[in-house]
N, C-alpha and C. Protein backbone atom coordinates (compact mmCIF):
# COMPACT_ATOMS: atom_id res chain seq x y z
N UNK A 1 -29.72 96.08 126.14
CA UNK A 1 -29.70 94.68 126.50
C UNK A 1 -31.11 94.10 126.40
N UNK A 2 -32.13 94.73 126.99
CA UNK A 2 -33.45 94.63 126.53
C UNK A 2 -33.68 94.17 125.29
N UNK A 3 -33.50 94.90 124.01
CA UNK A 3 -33.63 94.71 123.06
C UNK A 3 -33.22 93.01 122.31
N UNK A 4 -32.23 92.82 123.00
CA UNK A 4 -31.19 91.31 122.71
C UNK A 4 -32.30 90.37 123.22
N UNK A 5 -32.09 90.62 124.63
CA UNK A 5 -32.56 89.37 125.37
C UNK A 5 -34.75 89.65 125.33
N UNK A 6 -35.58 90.14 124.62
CA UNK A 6 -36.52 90.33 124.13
C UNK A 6 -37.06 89.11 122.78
N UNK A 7 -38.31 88.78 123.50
CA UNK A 7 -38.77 87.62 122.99
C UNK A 7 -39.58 87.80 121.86
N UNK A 8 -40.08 88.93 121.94
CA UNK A 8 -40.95 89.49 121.32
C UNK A 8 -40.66 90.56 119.89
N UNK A 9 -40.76 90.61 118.81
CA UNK A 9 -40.60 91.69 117.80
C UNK A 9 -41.06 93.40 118.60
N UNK A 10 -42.31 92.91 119.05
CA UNK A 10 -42.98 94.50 119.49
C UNK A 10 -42.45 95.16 120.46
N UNK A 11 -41.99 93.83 121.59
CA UNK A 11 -41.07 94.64 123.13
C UNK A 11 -39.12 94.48 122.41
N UNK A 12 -39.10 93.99 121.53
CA UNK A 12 -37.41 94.65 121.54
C UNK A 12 -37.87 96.17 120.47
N UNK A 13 -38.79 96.24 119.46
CA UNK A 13 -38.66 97.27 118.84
C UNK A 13 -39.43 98.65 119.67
N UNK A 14 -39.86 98.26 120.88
CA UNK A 14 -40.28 99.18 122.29
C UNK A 14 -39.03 99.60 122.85
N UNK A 15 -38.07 98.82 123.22
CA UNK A 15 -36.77 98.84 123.71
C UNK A 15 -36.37 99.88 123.10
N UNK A 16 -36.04 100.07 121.81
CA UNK A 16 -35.30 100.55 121.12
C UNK A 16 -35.94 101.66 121.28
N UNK A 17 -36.62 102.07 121.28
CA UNK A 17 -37.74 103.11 120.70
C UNK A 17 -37.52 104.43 122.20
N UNK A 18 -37.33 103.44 123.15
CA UNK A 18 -37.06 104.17 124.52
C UNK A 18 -35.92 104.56 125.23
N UNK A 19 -35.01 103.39 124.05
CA UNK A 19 -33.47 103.78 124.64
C UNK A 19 -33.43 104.78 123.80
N UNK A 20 -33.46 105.42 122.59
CA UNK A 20 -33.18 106.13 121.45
C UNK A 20 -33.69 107.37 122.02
N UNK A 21 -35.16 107.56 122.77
CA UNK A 21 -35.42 108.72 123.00
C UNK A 21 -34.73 108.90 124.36
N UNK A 22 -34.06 107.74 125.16
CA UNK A 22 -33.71 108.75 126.53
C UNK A 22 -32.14 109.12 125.90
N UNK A 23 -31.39 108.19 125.28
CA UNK A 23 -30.23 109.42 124.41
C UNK A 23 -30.21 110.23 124.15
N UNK A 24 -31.24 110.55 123.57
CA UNK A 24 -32.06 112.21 123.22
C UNK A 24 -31.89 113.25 124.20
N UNK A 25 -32.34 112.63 125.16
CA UNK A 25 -32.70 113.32 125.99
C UNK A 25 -31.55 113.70 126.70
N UNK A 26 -30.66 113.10 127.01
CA UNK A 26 -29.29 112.79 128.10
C UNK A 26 -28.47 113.92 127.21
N UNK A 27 -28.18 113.77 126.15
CA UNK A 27 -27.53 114.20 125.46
C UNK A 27 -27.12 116.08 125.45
N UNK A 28 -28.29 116.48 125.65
CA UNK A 28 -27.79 117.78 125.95
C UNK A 28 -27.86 118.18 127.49
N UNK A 29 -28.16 117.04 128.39
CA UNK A 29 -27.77 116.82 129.73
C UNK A 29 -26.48 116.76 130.12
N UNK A 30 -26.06 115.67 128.95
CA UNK A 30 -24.86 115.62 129.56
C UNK A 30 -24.07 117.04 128.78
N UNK A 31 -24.27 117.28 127.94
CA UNK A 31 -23.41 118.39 127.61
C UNK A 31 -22.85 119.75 128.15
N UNK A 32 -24.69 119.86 129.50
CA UNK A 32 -25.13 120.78 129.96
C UNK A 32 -23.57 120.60 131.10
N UNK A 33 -23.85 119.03 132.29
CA UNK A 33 -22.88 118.75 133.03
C UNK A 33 -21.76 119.13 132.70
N UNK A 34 -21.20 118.59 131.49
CA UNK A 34 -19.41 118.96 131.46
C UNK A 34 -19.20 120.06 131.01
N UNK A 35 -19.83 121.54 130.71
CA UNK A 35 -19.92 122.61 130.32
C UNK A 35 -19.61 123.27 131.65
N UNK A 36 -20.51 122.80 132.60
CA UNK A 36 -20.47 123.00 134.37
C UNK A 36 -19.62 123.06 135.22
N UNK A 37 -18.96 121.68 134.68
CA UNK A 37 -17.90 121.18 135.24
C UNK A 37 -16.61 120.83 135.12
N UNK A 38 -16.16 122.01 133.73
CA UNK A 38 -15.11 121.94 133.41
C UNK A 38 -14.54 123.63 133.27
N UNK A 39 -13.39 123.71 133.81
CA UNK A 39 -12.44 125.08 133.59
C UNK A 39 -12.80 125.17 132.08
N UNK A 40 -13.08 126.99 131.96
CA UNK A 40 -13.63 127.20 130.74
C UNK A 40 -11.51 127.42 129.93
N UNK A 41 -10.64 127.27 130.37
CA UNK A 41 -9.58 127.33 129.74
C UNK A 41 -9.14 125.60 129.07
N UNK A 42 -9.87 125.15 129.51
CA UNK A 42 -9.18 123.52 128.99
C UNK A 42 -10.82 122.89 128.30
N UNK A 43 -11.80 124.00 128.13
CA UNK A 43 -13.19 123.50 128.35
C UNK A 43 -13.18 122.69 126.80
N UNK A 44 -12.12 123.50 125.61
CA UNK A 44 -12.39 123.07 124.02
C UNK A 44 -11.74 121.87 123.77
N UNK A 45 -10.49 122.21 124.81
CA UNK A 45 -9.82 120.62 124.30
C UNK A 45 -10.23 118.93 125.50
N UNK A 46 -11.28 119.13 126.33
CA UNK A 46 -11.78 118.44 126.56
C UNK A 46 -13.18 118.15 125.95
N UNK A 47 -13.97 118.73 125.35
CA UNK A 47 -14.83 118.36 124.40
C UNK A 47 -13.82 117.68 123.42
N UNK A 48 -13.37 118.34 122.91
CA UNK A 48 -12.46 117.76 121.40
C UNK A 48 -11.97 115.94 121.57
N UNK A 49 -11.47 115.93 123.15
CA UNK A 49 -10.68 114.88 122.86
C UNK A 49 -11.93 113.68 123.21
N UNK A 50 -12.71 114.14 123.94
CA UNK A 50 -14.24 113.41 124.30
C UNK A 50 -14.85 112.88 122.65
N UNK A 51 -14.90 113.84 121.78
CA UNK A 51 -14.82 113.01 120.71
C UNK A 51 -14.16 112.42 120.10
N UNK A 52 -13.31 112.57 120.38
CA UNK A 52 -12.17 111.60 119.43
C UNK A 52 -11.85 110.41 120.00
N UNK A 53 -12.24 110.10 120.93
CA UNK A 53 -12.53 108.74 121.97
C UNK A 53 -13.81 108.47 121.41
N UNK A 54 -14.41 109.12 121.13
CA UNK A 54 -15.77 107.90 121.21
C UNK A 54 -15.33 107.90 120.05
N UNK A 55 -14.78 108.36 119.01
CA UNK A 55 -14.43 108.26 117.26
C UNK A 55 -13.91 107.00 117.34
N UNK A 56 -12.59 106.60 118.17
CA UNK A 56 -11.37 105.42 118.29
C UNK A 56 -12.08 104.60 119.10
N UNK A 57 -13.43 104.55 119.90
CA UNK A 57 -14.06 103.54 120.49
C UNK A 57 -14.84 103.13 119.37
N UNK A 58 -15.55 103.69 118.23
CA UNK A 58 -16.52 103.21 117.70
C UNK A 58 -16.05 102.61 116.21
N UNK A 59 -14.76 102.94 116.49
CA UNK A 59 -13.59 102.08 114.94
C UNK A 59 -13.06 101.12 115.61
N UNK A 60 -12.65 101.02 117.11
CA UNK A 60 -11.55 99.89 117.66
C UNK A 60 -12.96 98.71 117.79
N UNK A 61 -14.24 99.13 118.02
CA UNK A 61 -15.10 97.88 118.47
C UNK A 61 -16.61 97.30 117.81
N UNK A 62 -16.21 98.86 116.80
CA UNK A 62 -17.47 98.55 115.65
C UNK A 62 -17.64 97.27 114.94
N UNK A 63 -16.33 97.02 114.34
CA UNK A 63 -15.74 95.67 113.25
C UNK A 63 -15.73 95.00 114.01
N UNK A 64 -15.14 94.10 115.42
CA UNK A 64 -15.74 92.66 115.52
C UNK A 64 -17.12 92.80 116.09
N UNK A 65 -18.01 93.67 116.82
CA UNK A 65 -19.17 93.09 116.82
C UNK A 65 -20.13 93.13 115.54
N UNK A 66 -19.54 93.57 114.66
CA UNK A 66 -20.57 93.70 113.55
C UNK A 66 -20.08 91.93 112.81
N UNK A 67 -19.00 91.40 112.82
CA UNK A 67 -18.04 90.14 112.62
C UNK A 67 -19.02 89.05 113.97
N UNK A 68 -19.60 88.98 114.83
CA UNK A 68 -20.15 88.82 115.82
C UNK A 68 -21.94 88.49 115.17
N UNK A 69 -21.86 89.69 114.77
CA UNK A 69 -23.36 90.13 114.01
C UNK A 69 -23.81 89.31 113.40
N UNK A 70 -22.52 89.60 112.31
CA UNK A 70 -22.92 88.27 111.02
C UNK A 70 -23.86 86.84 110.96
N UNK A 71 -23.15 86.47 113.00
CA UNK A 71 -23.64 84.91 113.14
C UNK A 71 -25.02 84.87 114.02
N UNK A 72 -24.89 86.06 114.84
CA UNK A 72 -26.23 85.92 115.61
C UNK A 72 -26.49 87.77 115.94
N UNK A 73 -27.59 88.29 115.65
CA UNK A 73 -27.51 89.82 116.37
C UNK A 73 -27.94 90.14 117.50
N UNK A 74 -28.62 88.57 117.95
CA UNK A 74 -28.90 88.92 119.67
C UNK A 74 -27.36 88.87 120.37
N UNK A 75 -26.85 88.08 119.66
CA UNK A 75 -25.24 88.09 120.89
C UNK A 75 -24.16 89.64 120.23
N UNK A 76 -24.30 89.86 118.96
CA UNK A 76 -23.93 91.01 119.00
C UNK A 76 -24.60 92.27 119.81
N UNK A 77 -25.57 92.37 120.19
CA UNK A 77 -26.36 93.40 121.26
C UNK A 77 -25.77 92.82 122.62
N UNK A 78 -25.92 91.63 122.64
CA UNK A 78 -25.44 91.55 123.92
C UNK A 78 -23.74 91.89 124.12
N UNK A 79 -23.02 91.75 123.44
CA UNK A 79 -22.04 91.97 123.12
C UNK A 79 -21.41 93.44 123.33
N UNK A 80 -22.21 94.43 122.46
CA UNK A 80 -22.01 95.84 122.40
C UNK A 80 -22.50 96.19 124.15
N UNK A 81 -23.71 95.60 124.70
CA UNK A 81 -24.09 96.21 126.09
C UNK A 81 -22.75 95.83 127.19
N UNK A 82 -22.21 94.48 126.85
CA UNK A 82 -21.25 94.14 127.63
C UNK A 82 -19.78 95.16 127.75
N UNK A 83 -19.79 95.74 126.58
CA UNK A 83 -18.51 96.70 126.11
C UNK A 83 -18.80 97.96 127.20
N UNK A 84 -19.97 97.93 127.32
CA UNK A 84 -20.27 99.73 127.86
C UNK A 84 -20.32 99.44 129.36
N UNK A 85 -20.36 98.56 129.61
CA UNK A 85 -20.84 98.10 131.19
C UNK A 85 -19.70 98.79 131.84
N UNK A 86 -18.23 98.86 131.85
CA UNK A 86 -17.71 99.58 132.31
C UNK A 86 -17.59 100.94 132.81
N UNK A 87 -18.52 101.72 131.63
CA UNK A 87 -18.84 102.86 132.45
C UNK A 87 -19.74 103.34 133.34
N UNK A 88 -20.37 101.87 133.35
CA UNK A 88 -21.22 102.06 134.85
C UNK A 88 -20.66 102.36 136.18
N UNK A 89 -19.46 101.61 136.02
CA UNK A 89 -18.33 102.02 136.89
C UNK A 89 -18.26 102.98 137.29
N UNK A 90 -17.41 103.94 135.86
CA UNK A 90 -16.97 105.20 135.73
C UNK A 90 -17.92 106.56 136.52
N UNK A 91 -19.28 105.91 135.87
CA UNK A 91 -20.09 106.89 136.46
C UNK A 91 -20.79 106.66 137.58
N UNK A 92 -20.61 105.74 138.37
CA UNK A 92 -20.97 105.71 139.98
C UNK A 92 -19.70 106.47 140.92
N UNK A 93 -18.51 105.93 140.52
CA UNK A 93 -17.50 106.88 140.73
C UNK A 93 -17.33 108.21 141.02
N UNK A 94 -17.66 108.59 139.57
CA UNK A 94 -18.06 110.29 139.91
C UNK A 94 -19.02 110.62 140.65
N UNK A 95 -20.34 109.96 140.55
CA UNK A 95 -21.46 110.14 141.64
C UNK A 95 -20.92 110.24 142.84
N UNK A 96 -19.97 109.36 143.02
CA UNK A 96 -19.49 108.87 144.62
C UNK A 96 -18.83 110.31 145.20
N UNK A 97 -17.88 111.27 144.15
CA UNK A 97 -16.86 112.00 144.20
C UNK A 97 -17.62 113.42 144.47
N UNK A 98 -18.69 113.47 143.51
CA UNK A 98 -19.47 114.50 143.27
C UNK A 98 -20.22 115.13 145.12
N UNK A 99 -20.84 113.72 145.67
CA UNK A 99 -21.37 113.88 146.89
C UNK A 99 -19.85 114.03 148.16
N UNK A 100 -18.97 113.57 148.20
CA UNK A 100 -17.98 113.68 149.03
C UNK A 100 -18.02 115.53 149.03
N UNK A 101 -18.03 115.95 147.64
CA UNK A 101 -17.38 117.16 147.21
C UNK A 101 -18.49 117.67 148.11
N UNK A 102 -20.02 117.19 147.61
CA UNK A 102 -20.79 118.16 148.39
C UNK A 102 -20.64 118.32 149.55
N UNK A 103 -20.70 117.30 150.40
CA UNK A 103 -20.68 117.03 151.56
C UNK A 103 -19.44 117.70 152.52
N UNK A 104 -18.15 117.94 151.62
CA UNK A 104 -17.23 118.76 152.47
C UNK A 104 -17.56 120.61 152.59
N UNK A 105 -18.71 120.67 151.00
CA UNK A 105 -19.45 122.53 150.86
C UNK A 105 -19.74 122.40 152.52
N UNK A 106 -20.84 121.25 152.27
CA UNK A 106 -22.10 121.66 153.54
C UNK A 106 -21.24 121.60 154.94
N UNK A 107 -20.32 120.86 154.83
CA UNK A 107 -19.72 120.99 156.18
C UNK A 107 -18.49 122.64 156.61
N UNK A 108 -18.92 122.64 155.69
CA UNK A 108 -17.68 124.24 155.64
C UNK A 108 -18.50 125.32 156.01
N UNK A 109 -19.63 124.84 155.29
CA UNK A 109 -21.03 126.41 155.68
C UNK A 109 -21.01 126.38 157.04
């Protein structure tokens, strides 16, 4: 969203430059997490289907913001950030679930 709403050539191509490396970075973070946190009997077909969602997310919403693009690419960025905002949701959620979980360990010790 940075990148969109950036006034500047040097601070949106900074933006970018920082979101790109913390993907980097997350990336075998997160891989590390659901490796962790998943039964190693269902562990292949939840990777598998994890991609094939982001495959059918990035065909169902690629074409109109790139249709979006065409007319302005700050509102297509803003556009694409607006799409993901939901899993901010998703993942405070689990945060939320993750600490309950802890919190019933520590009370059991």
């Amino acid at each position: 969203m940075l990148s969109a709403l950036a006034q500047s050539l040097g601070l949106a191509i900074g933006a970018f430059f920082v979101f790109s490396l913390s993907r980097g970075l997350i990336g075998p973070l997160f891989a590390t997490w659901t490796n962790q946190h998943i039964e190693s009997q269902v562990r292949a077909t939840v990777l598998s289907m994890q991609s094939q969602l982001d495959a059918i997310g990035q065909i169902s919403s690629g074409p109109p913001v790139g249709v979006v693009g065409r007319f302005s690419l700050r509102l297509a960025l803003l556009v694409s950030a607006g799409m993901l905002t939901p899993s901010l949701f998703l993942l405070y959620r689990m945060q939320r679930k993750e600490k309950l979980i802890e919190t019933e360990l520590v009370a059991e010790i």
